[in-house]
PDB file of N, CA and C in Angstrom:
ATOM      1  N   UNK A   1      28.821  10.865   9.206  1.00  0.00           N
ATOM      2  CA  UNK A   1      29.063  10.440   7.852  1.00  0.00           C
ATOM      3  C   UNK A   1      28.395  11.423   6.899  1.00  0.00           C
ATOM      4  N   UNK A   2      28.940  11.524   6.045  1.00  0.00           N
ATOM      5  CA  UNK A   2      28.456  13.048   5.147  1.00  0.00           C
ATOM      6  C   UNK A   2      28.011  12.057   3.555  1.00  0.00           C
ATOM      7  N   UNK A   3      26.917  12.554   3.285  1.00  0.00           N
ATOM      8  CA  UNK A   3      26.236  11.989   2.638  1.00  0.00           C
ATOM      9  C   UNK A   3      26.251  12.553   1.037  1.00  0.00           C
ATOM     10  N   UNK A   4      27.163  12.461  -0.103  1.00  0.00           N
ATOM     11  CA  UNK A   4      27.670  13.241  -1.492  1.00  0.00           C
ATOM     12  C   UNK A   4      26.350  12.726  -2.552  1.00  0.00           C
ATOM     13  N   UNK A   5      25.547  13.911  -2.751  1.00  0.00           N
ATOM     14  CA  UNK A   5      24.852  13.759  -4.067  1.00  0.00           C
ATOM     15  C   UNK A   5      25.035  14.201  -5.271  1.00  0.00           C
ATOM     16  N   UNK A   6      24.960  13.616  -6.126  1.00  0.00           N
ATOM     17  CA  UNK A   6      25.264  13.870  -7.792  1.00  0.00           C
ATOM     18  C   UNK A   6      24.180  14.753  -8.193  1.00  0.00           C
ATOM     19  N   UNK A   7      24.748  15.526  -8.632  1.00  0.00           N
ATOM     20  CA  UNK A   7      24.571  16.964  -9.482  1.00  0.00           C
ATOM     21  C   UNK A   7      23.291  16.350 -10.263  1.00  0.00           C
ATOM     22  N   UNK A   8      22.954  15.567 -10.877  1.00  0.00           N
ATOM     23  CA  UNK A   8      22.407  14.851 -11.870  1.00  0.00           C
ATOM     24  C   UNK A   8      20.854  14.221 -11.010  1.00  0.00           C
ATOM     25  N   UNK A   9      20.976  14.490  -9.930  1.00  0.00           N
ATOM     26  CA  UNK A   9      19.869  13.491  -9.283  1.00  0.00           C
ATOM     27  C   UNK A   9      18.523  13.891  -9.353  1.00  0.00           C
ATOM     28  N   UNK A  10      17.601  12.574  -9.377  1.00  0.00           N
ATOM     29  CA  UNK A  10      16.570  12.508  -9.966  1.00  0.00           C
ATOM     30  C   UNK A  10      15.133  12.427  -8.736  1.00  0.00           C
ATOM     31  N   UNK A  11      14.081  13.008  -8.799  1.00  0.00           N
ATOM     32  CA  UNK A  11      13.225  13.353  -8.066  1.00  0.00           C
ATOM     33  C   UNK A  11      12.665  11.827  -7.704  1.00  0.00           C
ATOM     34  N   UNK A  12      12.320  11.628  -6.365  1.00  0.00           N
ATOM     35  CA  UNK A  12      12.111  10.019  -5.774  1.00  0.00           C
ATOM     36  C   UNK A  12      10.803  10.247  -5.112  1.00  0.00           C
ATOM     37  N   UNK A  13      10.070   9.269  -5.167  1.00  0.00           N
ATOM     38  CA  UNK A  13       9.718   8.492  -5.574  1.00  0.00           C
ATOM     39  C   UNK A  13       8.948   8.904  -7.273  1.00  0.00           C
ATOM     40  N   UNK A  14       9.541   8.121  -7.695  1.00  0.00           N
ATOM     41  CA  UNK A  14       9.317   7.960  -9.815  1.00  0.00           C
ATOM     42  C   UNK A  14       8.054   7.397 -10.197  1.00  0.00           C
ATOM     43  N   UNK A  15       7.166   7.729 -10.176  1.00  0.00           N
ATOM     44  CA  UNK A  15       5.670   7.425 -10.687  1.00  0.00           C
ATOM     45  C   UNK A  15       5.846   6.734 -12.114  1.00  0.00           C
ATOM     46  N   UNK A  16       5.395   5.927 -12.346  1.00  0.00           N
ATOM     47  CA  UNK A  16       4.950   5.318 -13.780  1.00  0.00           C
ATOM     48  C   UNK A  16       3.588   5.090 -13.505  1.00  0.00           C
ATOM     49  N   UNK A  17       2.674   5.631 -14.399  1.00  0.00           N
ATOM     50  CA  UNK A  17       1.372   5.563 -14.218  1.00  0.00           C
ATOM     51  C   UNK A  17       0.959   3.978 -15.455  1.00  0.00           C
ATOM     52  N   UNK A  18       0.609   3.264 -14.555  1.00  0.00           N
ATOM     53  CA  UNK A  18       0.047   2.012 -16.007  1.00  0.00           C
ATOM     54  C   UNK A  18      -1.288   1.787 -15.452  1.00  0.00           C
ATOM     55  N   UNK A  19      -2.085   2.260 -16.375  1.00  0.00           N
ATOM     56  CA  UNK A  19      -4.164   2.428 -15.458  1.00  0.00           C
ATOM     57  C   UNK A  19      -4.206   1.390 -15.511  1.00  0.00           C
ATOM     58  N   UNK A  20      -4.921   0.708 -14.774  1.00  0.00           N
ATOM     59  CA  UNK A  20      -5.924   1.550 -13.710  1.00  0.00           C
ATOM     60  C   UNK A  20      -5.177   1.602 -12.267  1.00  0.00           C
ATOM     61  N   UNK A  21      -3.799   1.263 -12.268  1.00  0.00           N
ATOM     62  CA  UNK A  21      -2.448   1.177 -10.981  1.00  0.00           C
ATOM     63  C   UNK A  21      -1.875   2.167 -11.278  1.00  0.00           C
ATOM     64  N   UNK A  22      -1.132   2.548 -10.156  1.00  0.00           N
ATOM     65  CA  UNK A  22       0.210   3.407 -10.087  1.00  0.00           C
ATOM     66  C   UNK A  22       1.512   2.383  -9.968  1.00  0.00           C
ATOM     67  N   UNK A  23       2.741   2.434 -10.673  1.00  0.00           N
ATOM     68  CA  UNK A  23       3.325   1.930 -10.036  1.00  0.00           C
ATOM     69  C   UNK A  23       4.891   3.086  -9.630  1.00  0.00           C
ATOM     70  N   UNK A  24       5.460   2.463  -8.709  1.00  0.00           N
ATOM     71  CA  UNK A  24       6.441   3.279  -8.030  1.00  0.00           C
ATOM     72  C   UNK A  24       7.624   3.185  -7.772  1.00  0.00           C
ATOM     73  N   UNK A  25       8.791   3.725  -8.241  1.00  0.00           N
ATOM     74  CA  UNK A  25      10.162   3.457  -7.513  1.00  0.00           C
ATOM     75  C   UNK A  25      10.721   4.404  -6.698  1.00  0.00           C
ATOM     76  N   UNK A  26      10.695   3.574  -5.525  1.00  0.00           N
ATOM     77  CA  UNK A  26      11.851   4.453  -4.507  1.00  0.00           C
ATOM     78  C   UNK A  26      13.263   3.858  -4.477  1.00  0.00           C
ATOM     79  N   UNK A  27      14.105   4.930  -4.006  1.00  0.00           N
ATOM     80  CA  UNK A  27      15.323   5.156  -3.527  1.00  0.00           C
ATOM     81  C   UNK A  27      15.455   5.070  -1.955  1.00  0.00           C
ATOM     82  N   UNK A  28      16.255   3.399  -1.765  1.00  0.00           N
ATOM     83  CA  UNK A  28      16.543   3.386  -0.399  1.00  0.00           C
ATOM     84  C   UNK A  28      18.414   3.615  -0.164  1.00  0.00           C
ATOM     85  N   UNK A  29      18.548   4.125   0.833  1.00  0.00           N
ATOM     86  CA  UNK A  29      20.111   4.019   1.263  1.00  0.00           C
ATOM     87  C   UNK A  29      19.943   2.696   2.326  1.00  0.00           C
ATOM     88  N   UNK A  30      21.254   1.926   1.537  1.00  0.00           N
ATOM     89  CA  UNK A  30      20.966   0.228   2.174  1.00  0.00           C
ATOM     90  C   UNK A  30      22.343   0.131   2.442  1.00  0.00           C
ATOM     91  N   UNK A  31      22.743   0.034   3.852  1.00  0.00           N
ATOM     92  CA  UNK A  31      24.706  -0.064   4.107  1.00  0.00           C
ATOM     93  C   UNK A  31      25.254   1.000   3.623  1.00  0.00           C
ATOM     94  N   UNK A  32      26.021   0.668   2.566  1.00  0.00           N
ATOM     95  CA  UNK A  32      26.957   1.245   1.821  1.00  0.00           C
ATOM     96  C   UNK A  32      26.236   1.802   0.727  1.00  0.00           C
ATOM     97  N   UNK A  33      25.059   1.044   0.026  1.00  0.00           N
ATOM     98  CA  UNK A  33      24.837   1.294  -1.203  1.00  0.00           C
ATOM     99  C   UNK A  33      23.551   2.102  -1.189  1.00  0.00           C
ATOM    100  N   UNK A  34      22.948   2.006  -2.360  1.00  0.00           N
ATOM    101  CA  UNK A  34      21.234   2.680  -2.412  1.00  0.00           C
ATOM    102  C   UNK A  34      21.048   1.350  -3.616  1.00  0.00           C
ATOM    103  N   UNK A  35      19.663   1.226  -3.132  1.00  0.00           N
ATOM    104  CA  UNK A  35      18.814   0.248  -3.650  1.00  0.00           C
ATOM    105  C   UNK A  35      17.346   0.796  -4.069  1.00  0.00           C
ATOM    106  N   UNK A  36      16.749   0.546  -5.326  1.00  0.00           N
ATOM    107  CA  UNK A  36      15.639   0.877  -5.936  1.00  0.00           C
ATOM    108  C   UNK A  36      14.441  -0.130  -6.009  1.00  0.00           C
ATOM    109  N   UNK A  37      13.260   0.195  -5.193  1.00  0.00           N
ATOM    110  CA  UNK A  37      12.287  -0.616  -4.826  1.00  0.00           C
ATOM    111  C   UNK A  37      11.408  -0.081  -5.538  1.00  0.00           C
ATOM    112  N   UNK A  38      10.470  -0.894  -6.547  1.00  0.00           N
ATOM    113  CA  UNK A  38       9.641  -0.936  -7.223  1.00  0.00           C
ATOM    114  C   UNK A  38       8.315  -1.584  -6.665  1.00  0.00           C
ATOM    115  N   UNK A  39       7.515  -0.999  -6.505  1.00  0.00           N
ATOM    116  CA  UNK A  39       6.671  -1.437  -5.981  1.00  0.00           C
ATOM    117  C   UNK A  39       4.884  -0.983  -6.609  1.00  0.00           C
ATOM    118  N   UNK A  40       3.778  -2.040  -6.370  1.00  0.00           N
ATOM    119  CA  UNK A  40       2.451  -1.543  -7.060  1.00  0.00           C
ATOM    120  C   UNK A  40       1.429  -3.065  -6.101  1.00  0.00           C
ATOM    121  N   UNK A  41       0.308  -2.507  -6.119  1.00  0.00           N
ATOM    122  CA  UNK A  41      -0.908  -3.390  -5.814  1.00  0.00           C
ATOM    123  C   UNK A  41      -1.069  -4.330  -6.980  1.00  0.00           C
ATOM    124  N   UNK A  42      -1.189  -5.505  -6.657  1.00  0.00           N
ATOM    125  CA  UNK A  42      -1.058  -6.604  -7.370  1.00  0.00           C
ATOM    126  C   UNK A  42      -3.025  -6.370  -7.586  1.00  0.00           C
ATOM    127  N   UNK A  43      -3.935  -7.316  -8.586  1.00  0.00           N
ATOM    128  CA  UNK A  43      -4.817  -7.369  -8.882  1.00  0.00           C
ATOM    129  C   UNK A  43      -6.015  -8.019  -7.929  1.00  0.00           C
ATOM    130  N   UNK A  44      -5.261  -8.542  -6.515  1.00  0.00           N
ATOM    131  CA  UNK A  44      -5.815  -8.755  -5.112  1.00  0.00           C
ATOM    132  C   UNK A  44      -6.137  -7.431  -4.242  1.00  0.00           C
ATOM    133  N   UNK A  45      -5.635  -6.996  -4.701  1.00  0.00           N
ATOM    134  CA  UNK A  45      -4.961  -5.097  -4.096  1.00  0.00           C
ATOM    135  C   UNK A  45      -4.166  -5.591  -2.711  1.00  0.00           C
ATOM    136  N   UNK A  46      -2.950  -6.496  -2.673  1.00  0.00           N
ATOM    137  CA  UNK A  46      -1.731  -6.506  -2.108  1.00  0.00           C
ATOM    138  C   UNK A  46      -0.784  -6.077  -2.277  1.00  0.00           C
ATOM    139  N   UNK A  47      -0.403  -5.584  -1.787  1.00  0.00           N
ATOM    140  CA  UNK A  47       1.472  -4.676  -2.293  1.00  0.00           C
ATOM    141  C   UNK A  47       2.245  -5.495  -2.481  1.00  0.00           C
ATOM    142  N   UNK A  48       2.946  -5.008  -3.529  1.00  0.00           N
ATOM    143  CA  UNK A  48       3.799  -6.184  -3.808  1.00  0.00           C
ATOM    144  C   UNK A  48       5.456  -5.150  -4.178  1.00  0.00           C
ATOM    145  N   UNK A  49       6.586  -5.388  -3.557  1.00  0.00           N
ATOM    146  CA  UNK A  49       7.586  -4.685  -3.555  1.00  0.00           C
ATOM    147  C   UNK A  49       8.614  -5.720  -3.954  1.00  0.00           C
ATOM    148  N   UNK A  50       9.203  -4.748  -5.170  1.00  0.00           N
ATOM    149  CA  UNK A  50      10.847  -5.649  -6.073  1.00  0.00           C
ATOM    150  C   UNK A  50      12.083  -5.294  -5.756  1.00  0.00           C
ATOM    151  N   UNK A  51      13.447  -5.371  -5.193  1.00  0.00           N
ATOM    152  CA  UNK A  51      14.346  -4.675  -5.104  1.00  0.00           C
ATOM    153  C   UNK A  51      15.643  -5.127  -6.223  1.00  0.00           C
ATOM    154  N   UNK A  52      15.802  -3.974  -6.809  1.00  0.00           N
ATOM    155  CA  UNK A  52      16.550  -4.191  -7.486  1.00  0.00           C
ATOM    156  C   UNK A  52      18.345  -3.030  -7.310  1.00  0.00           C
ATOM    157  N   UNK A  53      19.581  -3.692  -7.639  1.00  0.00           N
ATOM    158  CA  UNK A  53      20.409  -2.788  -7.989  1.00  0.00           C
ATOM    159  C   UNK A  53      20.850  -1.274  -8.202  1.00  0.00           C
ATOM    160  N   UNK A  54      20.472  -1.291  -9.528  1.00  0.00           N
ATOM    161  CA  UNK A  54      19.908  -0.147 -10.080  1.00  0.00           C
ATOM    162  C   UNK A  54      19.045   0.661 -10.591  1.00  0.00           C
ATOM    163  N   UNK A  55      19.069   1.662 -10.880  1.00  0.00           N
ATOM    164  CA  UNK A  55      17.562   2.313 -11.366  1.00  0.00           C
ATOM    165  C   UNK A  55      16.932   1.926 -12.624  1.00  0.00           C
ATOM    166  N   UNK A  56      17.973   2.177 -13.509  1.00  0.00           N
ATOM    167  CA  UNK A  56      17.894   1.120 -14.687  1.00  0.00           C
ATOM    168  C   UNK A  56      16.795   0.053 -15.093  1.00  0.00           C
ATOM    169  N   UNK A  57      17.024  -1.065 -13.875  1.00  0.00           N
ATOM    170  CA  UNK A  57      16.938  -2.564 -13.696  1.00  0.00           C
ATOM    171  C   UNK A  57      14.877  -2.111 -13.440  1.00  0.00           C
ATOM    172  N   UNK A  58      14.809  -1.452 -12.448  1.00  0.00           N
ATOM    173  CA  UNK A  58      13.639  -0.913 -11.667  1.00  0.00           C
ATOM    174  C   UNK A  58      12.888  -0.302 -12.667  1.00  0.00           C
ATOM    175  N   UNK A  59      13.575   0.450 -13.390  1.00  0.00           N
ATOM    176  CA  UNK A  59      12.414   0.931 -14.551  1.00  0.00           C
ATOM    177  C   UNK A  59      11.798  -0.026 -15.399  1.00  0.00           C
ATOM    178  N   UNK A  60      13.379  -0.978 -15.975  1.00  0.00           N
ATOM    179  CA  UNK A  60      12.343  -1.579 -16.839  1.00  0.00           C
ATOM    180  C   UNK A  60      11.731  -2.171 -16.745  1.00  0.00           C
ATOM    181  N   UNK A  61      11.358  -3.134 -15.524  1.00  0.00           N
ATOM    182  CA  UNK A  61      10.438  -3.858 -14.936  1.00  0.00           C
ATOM    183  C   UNK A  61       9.369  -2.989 -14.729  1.00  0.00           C
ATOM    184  N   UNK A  62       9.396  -2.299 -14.518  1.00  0.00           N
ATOM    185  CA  UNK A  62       8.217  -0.864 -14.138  1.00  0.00           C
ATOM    186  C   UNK A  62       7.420  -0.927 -15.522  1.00  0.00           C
ATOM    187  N   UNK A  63       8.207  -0.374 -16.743  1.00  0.00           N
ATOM    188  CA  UNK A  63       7.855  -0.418 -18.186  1.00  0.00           C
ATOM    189  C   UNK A  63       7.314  -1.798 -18.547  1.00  0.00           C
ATOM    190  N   UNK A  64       7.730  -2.804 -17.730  1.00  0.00           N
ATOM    191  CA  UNK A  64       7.326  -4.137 -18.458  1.00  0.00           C
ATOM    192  C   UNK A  64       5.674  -4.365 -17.578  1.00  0.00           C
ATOM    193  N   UNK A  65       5.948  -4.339 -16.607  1.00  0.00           N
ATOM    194  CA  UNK A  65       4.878  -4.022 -15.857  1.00  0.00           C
ATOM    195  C   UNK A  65       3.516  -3.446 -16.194  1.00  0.00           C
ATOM    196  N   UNK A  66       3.823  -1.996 -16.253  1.00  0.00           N
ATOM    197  CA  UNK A  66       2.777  -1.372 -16.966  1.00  0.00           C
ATOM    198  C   UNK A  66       1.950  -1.919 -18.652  1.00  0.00           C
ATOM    199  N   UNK A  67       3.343  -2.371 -19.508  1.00  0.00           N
ATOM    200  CA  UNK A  67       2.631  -3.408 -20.817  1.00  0.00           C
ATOM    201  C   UNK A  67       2.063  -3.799 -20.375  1.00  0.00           C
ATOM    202  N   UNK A  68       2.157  -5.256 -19.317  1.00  0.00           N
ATOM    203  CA  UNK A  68       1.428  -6.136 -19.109  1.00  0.00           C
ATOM    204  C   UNK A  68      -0.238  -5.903 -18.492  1.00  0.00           C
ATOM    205  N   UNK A  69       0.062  -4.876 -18.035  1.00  0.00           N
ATOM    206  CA  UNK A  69      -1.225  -4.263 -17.816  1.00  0.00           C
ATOM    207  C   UNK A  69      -2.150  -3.960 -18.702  1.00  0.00           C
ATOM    208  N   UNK A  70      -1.444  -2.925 -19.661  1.00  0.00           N
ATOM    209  CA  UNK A  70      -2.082  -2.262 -20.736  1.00  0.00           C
ATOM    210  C   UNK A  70      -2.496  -3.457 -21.564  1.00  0.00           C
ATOM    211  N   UNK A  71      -2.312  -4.224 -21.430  1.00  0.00           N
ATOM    212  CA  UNK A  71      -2.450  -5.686 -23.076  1.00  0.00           C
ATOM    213  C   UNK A  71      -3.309  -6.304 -22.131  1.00  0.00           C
ATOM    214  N   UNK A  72      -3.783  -5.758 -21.192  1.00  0.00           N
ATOM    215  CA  UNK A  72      -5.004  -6.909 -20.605  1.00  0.00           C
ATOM    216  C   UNK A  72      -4.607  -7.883 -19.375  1.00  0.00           C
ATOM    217  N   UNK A  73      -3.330  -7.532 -19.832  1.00  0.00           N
ATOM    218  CA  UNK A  73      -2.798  -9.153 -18.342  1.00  0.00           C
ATOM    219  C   UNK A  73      -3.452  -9.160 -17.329  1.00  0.00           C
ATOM    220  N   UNK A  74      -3.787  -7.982 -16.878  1.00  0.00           N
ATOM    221  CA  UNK A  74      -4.905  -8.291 -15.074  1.00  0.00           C
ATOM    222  C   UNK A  74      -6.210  -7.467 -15.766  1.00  0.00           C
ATOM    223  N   UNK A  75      -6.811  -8.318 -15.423  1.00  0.00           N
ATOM    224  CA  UNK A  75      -8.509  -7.570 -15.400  1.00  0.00           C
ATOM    225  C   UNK A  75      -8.585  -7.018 -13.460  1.00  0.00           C
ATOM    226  N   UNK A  76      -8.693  -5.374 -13.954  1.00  0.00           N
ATOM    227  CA  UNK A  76      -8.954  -4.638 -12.777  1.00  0.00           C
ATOM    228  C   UNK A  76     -10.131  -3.913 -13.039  1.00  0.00           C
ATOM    229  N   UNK A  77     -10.312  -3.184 -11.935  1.00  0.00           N
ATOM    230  CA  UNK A  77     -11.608  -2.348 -11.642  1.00  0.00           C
ATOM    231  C   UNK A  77     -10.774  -1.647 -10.676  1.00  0.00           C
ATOM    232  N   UNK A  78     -11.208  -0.171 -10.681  1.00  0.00           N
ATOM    233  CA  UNK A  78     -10.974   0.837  -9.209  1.00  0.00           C
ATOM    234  C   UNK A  78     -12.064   0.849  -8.743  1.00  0.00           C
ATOM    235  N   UNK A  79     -12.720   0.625  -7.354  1.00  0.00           N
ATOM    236  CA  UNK A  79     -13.800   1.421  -7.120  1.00  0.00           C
ATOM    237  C   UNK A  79     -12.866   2.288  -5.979  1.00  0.00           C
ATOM    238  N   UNK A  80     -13.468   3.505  -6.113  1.00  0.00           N
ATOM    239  CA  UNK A  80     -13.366   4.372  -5.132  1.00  0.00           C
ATOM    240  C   UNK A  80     -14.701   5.249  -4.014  1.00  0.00           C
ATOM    241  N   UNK A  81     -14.298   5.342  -3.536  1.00  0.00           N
ATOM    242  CA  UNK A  81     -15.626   6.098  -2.237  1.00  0.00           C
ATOM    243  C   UNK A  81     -17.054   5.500  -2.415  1.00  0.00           C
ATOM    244  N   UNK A  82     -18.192   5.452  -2.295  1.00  0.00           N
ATOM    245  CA  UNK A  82     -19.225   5.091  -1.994  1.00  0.00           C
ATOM    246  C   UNK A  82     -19.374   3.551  -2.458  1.00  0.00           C
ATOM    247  N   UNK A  83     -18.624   3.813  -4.012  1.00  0.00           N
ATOM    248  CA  UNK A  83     -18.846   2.576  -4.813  1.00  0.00           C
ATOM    249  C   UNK A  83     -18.012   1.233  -4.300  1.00  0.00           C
ATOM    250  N   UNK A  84     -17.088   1.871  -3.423  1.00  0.00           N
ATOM    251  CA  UNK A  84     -16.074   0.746  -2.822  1.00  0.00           C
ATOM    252  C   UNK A  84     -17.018   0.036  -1.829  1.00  0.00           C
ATOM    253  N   UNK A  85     -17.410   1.195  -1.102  1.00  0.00           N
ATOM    254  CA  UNK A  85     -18.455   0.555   0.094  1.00  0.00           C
ATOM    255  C   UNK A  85     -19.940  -0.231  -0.554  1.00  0.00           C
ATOM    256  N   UNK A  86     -20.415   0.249  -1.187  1.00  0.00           N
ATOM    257  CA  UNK A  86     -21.383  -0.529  -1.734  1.00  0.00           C
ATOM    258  C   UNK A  86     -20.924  -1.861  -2.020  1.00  0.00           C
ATOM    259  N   UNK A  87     -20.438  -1.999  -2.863  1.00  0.00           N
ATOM    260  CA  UNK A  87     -19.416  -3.161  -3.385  1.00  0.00           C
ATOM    261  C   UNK A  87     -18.926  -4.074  -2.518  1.00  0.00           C
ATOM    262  N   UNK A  88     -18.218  -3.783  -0.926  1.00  0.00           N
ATOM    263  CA  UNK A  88     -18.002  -4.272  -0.145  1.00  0.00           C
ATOM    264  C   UNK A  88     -19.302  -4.772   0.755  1.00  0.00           C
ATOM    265  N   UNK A  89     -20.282  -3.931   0.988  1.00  0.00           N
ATOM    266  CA  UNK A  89     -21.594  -4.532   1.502  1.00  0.00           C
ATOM    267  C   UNK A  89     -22.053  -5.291   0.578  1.00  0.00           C
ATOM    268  N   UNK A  90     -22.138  -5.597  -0.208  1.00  0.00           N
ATOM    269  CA  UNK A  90     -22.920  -6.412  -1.305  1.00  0.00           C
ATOM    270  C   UNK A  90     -22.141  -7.985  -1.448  1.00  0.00           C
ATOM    271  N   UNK A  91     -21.111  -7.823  -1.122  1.00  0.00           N
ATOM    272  CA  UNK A  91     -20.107  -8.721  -1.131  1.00  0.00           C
ATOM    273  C   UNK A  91     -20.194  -9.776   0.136  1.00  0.00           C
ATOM    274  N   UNK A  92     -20.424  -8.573   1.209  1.00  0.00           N
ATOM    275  CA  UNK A  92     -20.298  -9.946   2.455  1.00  0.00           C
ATOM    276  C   UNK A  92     -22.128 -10.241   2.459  1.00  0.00           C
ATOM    277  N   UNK A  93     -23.101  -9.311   2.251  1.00  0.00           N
ATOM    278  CA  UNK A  93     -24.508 -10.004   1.888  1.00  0.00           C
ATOM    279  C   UNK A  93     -24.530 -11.242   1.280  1.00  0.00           C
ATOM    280  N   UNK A  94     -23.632 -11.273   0.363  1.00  0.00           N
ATOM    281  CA  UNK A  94     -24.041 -12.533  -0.271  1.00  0.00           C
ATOM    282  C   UNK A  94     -23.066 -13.554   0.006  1.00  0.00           C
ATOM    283  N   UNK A  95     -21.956 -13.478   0.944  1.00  0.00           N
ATOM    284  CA  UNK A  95     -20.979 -13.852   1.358  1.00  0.00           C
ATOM    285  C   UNK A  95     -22.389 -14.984   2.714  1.00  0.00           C
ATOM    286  N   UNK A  96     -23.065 -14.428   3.266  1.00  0.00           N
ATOM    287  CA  UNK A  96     -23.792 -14.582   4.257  1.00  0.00           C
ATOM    288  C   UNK A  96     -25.032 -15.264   3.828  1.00  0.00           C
ATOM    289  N   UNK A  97     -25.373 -15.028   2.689  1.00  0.00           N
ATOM    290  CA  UNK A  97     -26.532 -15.972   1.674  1.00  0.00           C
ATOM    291  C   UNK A  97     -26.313 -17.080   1.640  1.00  0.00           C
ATOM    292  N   UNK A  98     -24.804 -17.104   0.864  1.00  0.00           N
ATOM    293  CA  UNK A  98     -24.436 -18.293   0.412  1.00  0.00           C
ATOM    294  C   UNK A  98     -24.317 -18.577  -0.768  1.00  0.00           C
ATOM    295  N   UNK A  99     -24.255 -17.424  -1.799  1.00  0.00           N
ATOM    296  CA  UNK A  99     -23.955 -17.668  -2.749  1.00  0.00           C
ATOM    297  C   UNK A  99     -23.012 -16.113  -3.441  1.00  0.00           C
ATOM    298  N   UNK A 100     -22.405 -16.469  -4.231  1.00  0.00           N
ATOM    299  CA  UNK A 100     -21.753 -14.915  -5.092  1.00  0.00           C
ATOM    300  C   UNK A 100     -22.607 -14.679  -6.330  1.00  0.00           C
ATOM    301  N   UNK A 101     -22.334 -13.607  -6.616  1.00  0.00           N
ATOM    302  CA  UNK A 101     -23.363 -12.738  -7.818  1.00  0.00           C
ATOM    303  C   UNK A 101     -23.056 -13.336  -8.700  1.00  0.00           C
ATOM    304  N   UNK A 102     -22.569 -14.183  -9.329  1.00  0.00           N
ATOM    305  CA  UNK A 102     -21.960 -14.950  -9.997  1.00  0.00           C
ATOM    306  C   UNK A 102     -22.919 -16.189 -10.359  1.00  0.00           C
ATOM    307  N   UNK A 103     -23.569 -16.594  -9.474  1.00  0.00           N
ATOM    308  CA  UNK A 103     -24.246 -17.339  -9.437  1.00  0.00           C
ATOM    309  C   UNK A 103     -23.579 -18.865  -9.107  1.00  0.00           C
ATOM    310  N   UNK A 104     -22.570 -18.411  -8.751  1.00  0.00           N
ATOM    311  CA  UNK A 104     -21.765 -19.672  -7.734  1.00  0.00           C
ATOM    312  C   UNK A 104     -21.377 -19.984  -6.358  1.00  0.00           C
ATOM    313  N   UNK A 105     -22.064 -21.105  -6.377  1.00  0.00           N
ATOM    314  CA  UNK A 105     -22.067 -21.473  -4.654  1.00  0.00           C
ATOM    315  C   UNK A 105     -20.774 -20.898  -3.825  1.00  0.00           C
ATOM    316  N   UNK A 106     -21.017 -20.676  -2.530  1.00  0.00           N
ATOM    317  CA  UNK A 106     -20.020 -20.013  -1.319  1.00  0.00           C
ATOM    318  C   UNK A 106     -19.250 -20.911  -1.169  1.00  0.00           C
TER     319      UNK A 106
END
């Protein structure tokens, strides 16, 4: 089966950056068709993947996405390298105490 691309085609996977996330659309070939999966780490840091139609459809959810970010909708934090691990030891320490830094019971 010979596979016809449009002159016009667009570099995949499509980054929309909305800080402190990335979010992402790929291009799948599905049967007959191609399908655009939108996908980003939810504020649990779970992946969370949308499939939509068209590319169109995928962006603007992407664009709506990223607002909702930017206006505050998820309170995030990145930690990366040492600070992740610290963070994670400190977490099950007090996971093991019996209480969270918070000052609320386990």
């Amino acid at each position: 089966m010979k596979r016809v691309v449009s002159k016009n085609q667009q570099e995949f996977p499509v980054c929309i950056t909305g800080e402190p996330i990335k979010i992402r659309i790929y291009r799948q070939a599905h049967h007959t068709r191609e399908r655009y999966v939108l996908t980003h780490y939810d504020c649990n840091g779970e992946r969370q993947r949308r499939t939509f139609g068209t590319f169109e459809e995928a962006e603007a959810e992407g664009l709506k996405l990223k607002k909702e970010i930017r206006s505050g909708g998820w309170d995030l934090i990145t930690l990366r390298g040492t600070e992740r691990l610290t963070e994670r030891s400190c977490s099950q320490f007090e996971r093991r105490r019996g209480s969270l830094a918070d000052g609320t019971p386990n």
